[in-house]
C-alpha atoms as a PDB file:
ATOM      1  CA  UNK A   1      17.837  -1.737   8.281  1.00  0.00           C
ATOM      2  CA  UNK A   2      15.559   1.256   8.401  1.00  0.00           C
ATOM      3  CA  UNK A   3      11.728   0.892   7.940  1.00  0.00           C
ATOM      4  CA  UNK A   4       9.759   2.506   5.763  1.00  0.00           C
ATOM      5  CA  UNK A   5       5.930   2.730   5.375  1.00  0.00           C
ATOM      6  CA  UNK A   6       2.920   3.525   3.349  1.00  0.00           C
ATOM      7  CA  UNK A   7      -0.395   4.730   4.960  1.00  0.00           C
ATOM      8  CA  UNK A   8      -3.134   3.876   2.318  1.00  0.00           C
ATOM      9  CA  UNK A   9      -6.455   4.513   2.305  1.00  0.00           C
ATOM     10  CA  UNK A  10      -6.514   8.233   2.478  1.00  0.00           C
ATOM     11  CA  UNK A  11      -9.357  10.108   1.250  1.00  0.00           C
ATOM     12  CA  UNK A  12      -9.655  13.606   1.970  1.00  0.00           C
ATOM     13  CA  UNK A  13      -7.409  16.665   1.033  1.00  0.00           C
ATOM     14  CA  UNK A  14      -7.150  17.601   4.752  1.00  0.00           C
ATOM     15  CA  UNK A  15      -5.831  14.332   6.098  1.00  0.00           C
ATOM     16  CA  UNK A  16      -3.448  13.868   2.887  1.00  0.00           C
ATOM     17  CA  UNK A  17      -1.912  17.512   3.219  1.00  0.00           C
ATOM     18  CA  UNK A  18      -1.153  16.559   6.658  1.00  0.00           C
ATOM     19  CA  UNK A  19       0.691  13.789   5.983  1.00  0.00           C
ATOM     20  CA  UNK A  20       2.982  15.267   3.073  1.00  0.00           C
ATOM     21  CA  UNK A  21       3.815  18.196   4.901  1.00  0.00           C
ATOM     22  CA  UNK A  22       4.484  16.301   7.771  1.00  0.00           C
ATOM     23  CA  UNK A  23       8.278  16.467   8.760  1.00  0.00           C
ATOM     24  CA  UNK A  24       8.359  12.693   8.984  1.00  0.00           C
ATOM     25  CA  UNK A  25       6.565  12.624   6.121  1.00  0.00           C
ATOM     26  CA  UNK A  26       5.712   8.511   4.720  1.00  0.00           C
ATOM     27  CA  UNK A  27       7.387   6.767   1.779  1.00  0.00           C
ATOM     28  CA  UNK A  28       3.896   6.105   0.203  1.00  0.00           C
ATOM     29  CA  UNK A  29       0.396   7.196   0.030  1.00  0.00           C
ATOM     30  CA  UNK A  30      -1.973   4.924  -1.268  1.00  0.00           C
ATOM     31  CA  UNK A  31      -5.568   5.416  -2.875  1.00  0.00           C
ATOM     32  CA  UNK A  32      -8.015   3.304  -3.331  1.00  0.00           C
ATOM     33  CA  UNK A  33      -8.972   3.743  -6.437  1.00  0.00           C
ATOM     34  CA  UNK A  34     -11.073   0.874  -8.073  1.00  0.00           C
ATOM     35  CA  UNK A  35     -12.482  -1.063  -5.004  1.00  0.00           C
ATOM     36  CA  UNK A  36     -16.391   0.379  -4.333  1.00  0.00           C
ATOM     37  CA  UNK A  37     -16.725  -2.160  -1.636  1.00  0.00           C
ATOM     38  CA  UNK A  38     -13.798  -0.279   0.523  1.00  0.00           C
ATOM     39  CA  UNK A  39     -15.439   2.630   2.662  1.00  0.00           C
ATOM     40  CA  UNK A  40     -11.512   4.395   1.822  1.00  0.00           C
ATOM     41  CA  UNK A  41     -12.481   4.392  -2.119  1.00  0.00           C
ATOM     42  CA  UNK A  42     -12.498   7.489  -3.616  1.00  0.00           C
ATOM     43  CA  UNK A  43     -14.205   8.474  -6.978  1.00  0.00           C
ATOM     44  CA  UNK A  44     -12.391   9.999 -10.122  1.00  0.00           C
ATOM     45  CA  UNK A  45     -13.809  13.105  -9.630  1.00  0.00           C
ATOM     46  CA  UNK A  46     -12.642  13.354  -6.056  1.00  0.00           C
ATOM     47  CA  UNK A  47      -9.314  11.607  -7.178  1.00  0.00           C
ATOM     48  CA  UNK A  48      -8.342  14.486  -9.098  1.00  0.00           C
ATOM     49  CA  UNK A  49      -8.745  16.930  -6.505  1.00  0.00           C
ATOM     50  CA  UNK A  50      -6.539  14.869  -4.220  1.00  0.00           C
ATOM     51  CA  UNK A  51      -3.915  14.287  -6.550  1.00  0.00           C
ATOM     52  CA  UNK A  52      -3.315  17.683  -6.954  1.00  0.00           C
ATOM     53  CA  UNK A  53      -1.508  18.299  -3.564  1.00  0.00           C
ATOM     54  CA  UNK A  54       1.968  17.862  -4.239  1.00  0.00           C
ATOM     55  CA  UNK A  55       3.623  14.920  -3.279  1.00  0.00           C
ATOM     56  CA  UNK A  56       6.836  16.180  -2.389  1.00  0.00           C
ATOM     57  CA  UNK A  57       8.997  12.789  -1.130  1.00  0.00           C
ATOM     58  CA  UNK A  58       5.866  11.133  -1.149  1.00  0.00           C
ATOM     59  CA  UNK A  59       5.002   8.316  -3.611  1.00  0.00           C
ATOM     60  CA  UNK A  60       1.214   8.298  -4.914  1.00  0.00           C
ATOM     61  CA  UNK A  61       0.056   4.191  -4.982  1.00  0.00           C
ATOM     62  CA  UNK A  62      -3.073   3.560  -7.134  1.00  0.00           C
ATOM     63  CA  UNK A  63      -4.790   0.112  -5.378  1.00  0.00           C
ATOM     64  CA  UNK A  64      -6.282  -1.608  -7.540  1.00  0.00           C
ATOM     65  CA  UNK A  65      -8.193  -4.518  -7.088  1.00  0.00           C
ATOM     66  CA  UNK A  66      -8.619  -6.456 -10.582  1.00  0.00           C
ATOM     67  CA  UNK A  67      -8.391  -3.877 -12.529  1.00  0.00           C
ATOM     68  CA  UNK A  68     -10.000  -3.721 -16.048  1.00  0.00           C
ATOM     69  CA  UNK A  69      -8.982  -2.276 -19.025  1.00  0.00           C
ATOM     70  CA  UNK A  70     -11.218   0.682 -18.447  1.00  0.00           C
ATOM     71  CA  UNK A  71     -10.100   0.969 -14.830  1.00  0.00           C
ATOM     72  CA  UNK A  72      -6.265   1.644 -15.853  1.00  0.00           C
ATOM     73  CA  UNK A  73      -7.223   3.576 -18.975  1.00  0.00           C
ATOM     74  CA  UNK A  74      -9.226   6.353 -16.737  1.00  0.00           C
ATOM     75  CA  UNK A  75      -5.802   6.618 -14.363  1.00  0.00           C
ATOM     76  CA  UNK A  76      -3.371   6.444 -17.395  1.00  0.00           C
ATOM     77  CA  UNK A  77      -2.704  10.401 -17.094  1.00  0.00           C
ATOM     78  CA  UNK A  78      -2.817  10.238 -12.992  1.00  0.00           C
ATOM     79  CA  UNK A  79      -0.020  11.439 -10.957  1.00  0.00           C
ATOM     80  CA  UNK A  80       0.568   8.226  -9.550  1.00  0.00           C
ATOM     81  CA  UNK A  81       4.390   6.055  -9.188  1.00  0.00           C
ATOM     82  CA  UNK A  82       3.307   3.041  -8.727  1.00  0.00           C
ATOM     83  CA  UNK A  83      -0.205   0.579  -9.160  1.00  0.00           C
ATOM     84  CA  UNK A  84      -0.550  -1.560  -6.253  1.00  0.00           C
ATOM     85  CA  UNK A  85      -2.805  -4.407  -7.830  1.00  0.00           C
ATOM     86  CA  UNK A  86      -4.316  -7.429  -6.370  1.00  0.00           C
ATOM     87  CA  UNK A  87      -6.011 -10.561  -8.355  1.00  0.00           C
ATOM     88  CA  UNK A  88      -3.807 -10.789 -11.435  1.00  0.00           C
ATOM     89  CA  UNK A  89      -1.369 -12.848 -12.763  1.00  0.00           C
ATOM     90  CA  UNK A  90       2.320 -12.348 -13.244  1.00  0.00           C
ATOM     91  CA  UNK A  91       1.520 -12.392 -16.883  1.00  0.00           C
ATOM     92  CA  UNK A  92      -1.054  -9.629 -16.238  1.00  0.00           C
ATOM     93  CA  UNK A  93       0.688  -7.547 -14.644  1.00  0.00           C
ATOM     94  CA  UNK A  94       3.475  -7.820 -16.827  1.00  0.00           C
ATOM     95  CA  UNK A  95       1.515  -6.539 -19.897  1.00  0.00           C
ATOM     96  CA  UNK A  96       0.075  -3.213 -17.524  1.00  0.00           C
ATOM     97  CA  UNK A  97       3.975  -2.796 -16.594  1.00  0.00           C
ATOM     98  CA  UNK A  98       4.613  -2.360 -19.681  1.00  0.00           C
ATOM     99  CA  UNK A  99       2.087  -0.692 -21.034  1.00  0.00           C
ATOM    100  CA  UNK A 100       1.774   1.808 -18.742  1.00  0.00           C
ATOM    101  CA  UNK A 101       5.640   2.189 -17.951  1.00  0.00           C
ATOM    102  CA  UNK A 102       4.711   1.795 -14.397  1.00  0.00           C
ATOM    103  CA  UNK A 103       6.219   0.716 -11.010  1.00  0.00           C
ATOM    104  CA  UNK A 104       4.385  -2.166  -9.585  1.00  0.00           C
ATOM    105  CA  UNK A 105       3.072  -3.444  -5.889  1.00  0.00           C
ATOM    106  CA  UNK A 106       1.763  -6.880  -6.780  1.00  0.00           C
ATOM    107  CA  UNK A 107      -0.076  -7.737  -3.507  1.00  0.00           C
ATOM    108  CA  UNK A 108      -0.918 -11.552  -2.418  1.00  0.00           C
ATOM    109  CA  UNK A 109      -3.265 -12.147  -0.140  1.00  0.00           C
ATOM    110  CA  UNK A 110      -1.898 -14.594   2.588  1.00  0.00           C
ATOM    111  CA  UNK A 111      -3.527 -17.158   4.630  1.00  0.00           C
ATOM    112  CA  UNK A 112      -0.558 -20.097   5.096  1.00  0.00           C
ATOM    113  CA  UNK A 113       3.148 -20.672   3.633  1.00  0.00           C
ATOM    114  CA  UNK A 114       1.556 -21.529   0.323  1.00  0.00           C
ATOM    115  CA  UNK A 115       0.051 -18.529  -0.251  1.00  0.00           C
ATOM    116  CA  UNK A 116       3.535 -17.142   0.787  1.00  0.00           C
ATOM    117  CA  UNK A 117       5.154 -19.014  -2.123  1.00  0.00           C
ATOM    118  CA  UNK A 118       3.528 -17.167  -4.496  1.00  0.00           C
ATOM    119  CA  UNK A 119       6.219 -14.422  -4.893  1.00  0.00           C
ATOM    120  CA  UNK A 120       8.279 -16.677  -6.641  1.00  0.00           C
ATOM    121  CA  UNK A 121       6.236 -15.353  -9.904  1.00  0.00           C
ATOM    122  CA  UNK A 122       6.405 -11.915  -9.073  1.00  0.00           C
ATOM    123  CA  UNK A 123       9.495 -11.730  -8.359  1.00  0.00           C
ATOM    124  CA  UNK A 124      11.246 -10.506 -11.285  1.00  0.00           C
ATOM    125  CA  UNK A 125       8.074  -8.184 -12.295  1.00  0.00           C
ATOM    126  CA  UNK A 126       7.249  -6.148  -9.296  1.00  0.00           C
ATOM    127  CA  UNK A 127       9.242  -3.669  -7.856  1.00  0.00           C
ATOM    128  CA  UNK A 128       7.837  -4.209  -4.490  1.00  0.00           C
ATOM    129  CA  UNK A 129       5.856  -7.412  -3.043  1.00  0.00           C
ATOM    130  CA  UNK A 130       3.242  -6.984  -0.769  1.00  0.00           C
ATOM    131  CA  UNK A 131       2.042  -9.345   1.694  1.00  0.00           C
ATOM    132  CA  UNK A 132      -1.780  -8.608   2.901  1.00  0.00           C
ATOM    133  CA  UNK A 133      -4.204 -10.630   4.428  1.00  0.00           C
ATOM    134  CA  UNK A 134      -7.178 -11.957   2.644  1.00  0.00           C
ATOM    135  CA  UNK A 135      -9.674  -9.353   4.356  1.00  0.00           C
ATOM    136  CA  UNK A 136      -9.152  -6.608   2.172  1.00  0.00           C
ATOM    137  CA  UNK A 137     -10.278  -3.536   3.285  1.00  0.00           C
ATOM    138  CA  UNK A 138     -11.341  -4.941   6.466  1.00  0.00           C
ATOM    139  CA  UNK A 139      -7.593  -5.048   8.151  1.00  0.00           C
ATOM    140  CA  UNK A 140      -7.809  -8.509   9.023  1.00  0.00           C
ATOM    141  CA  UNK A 141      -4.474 -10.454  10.189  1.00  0.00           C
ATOM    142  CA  UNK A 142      -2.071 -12.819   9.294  1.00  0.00           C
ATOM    143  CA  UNK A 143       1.032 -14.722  10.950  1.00  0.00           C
ATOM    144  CA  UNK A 144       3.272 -12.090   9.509  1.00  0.00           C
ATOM    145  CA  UNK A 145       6.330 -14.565  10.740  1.00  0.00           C
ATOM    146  CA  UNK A 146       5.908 -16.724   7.330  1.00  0.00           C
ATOM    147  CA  UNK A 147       7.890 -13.791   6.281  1.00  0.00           C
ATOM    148  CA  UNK A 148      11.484 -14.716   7.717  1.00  0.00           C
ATOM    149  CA  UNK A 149      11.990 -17.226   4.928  1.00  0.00           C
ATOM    150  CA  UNK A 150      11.465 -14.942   2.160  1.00  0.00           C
ATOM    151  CA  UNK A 151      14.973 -13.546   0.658  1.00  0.00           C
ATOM    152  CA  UNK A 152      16.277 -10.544   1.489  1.00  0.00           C
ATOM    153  CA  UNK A 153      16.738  -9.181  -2.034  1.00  0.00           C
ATOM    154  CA  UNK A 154      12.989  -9.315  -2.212  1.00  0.00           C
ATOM    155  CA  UNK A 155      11.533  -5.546  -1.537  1.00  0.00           C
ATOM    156  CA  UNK A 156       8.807  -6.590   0.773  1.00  0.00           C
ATOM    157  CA  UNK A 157       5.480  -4.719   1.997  1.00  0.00           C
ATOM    158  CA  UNK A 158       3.810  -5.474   4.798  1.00  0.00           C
ATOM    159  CA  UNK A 159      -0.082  -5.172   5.709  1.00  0.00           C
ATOM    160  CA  UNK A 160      -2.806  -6.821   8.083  1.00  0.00           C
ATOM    161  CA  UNK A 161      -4.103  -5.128  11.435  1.00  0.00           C
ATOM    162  CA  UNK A 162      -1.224  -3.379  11.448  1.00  0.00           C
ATOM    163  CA  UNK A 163      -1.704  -1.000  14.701  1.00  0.00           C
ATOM    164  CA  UNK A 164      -0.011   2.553  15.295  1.00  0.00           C
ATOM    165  CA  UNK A 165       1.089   1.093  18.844  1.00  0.00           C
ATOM    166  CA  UNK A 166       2.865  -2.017  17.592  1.00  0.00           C
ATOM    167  CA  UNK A 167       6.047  -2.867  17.997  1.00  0.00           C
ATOM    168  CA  UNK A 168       7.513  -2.208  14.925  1.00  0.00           C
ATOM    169  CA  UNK A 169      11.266  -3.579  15.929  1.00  0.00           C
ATOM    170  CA  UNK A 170       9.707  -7.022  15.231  1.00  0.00           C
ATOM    171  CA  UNK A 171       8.932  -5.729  11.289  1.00  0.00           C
ATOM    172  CA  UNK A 172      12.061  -4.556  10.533  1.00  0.00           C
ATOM    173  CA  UNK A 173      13.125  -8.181  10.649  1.00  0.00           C
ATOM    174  CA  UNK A 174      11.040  -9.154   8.279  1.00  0.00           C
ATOM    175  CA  UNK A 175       9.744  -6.701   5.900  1.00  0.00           C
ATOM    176  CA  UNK A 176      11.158  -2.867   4.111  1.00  0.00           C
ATOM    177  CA  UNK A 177       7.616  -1.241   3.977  1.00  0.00           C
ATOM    178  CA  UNK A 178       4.835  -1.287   6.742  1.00  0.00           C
ATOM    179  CA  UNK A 179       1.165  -0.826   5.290  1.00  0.00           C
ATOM    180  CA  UNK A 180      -1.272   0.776   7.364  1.00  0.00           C
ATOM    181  CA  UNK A 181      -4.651   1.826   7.197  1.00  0.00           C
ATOM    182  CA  UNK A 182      -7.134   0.955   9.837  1.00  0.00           C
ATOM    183  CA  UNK A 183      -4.462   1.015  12.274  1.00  0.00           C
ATOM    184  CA  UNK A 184      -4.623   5.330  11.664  1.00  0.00           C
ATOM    185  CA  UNK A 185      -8.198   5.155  12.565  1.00  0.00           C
ATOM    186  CA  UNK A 186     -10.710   5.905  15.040  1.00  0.00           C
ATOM    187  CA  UNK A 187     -14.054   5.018  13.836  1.00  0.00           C
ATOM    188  CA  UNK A 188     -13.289   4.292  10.354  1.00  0.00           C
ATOM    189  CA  UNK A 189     -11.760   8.128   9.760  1.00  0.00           C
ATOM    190  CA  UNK A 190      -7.989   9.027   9.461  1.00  0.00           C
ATOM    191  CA  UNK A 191      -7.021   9.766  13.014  1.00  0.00           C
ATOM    192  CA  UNK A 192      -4.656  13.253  12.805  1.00  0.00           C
ATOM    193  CA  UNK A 193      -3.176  12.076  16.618  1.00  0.00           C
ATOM    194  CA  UNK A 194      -2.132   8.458  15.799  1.00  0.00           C
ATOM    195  CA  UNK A 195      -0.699   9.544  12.310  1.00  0.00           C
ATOM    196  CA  UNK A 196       1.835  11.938  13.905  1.00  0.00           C
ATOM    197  CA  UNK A 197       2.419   9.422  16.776  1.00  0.00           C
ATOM    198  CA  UNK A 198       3.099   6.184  13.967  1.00  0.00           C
ATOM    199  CA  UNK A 199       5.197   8.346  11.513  1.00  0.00           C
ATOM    200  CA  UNK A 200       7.483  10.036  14.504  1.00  0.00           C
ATOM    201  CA  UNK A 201       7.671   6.508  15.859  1.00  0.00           C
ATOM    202  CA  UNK A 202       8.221   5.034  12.536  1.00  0.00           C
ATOM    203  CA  UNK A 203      10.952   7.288  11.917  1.00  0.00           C
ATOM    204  CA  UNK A 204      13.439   6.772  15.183  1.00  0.00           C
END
């Protein structure tokens, strides 16, 4: 099984050119688009001026943490494929599905097997389930082996203090998408050197 990934978080035109035209170039990109308490959020203003690099192969990910009405109604005309949201019901998501004739991330936030569990109700709503730890933006980790029990027809994504040195053999196992953010870093900024290192290691 190959391995995909998403780096998320990006927030500057530099760092997100980069990474498109990069000839291993990532599944996803992902913005953070409603979340002020994340130093990665990014304003509409600024937003707009990132979305306007093409995407090429790319997909653009709104994050969205709780998002209110307002919230998805100021991204409605966004060139995004897919709203990664976190805090909402199956049934809530459904309805912004629909409405917005969108492809969905629905992200739980996972301390122990229960918390795993909980993709039995987004499983027929989301196109892809990601698994995160409960730190938010702060990269914090999880036992990412609760995993193994999940089916295989599930489209899983895979976050928490995920590194750029791993060893991502032991993901393929488990998960279709890595997540990373921090893990591209080097004091809290997009690191150029361990993005091409993780996305030419990603990619063997």
């Amino acid at each position: 099984m190959s391995l995909k990934c998403k780096i998320c978080g990006v927030s500057d035109s530099k760092t997100l050119k980069y990474i498109i035209n990069h000839p291993r170039s990532p599944a996803f990109v992902g913005f953070i688009v409603n979340y002020k308490k994340s130093k990665r959020f990014v304003n509409s203003k600024k937003l707009i001026e990132l979305l306007k690099v093409e995407r090429k192969t790319t997909n653009y990910v709104a994050v969205l943490v709780k998002p209110t009405k307002y919230d998805l109604e100021k991204i409605k005309n966004f060139n995004f494929e897919y709203y990664q949201i976190y805090d909402q019901t199956p049934e809530e998501i459904e309805i912004i599905k629909k409405k917005y004739n969108i492809k969905i991330i629905a992200a739980l936030t996972i301390e122990n097997k229960n918390d795993i569990n909980k993709y039995k109700g987004y499983s027929n709503i989301a196109d892809i389930i990601l698994f995160d730890s409960k730190g938010y933006e702060k990269s914090l980790s999880f036992d990412h082996s609760l995993l193994k029990n999940v089916p295989k027809n599930i489209k899983k994504m895979i976050a928490g203090d995920i590194q750029a040195d791993d060893d991502l053999e032991k993901f393929k196992k488990i998960a279709d998408i890595i997540d990373i953010s921090g893990g591209l870093e080097t004091s809290g900024i997009k690191d150029i050197l361990k993005i091409d290192s993780f996305l030419n290691k990603i990619k063997l």
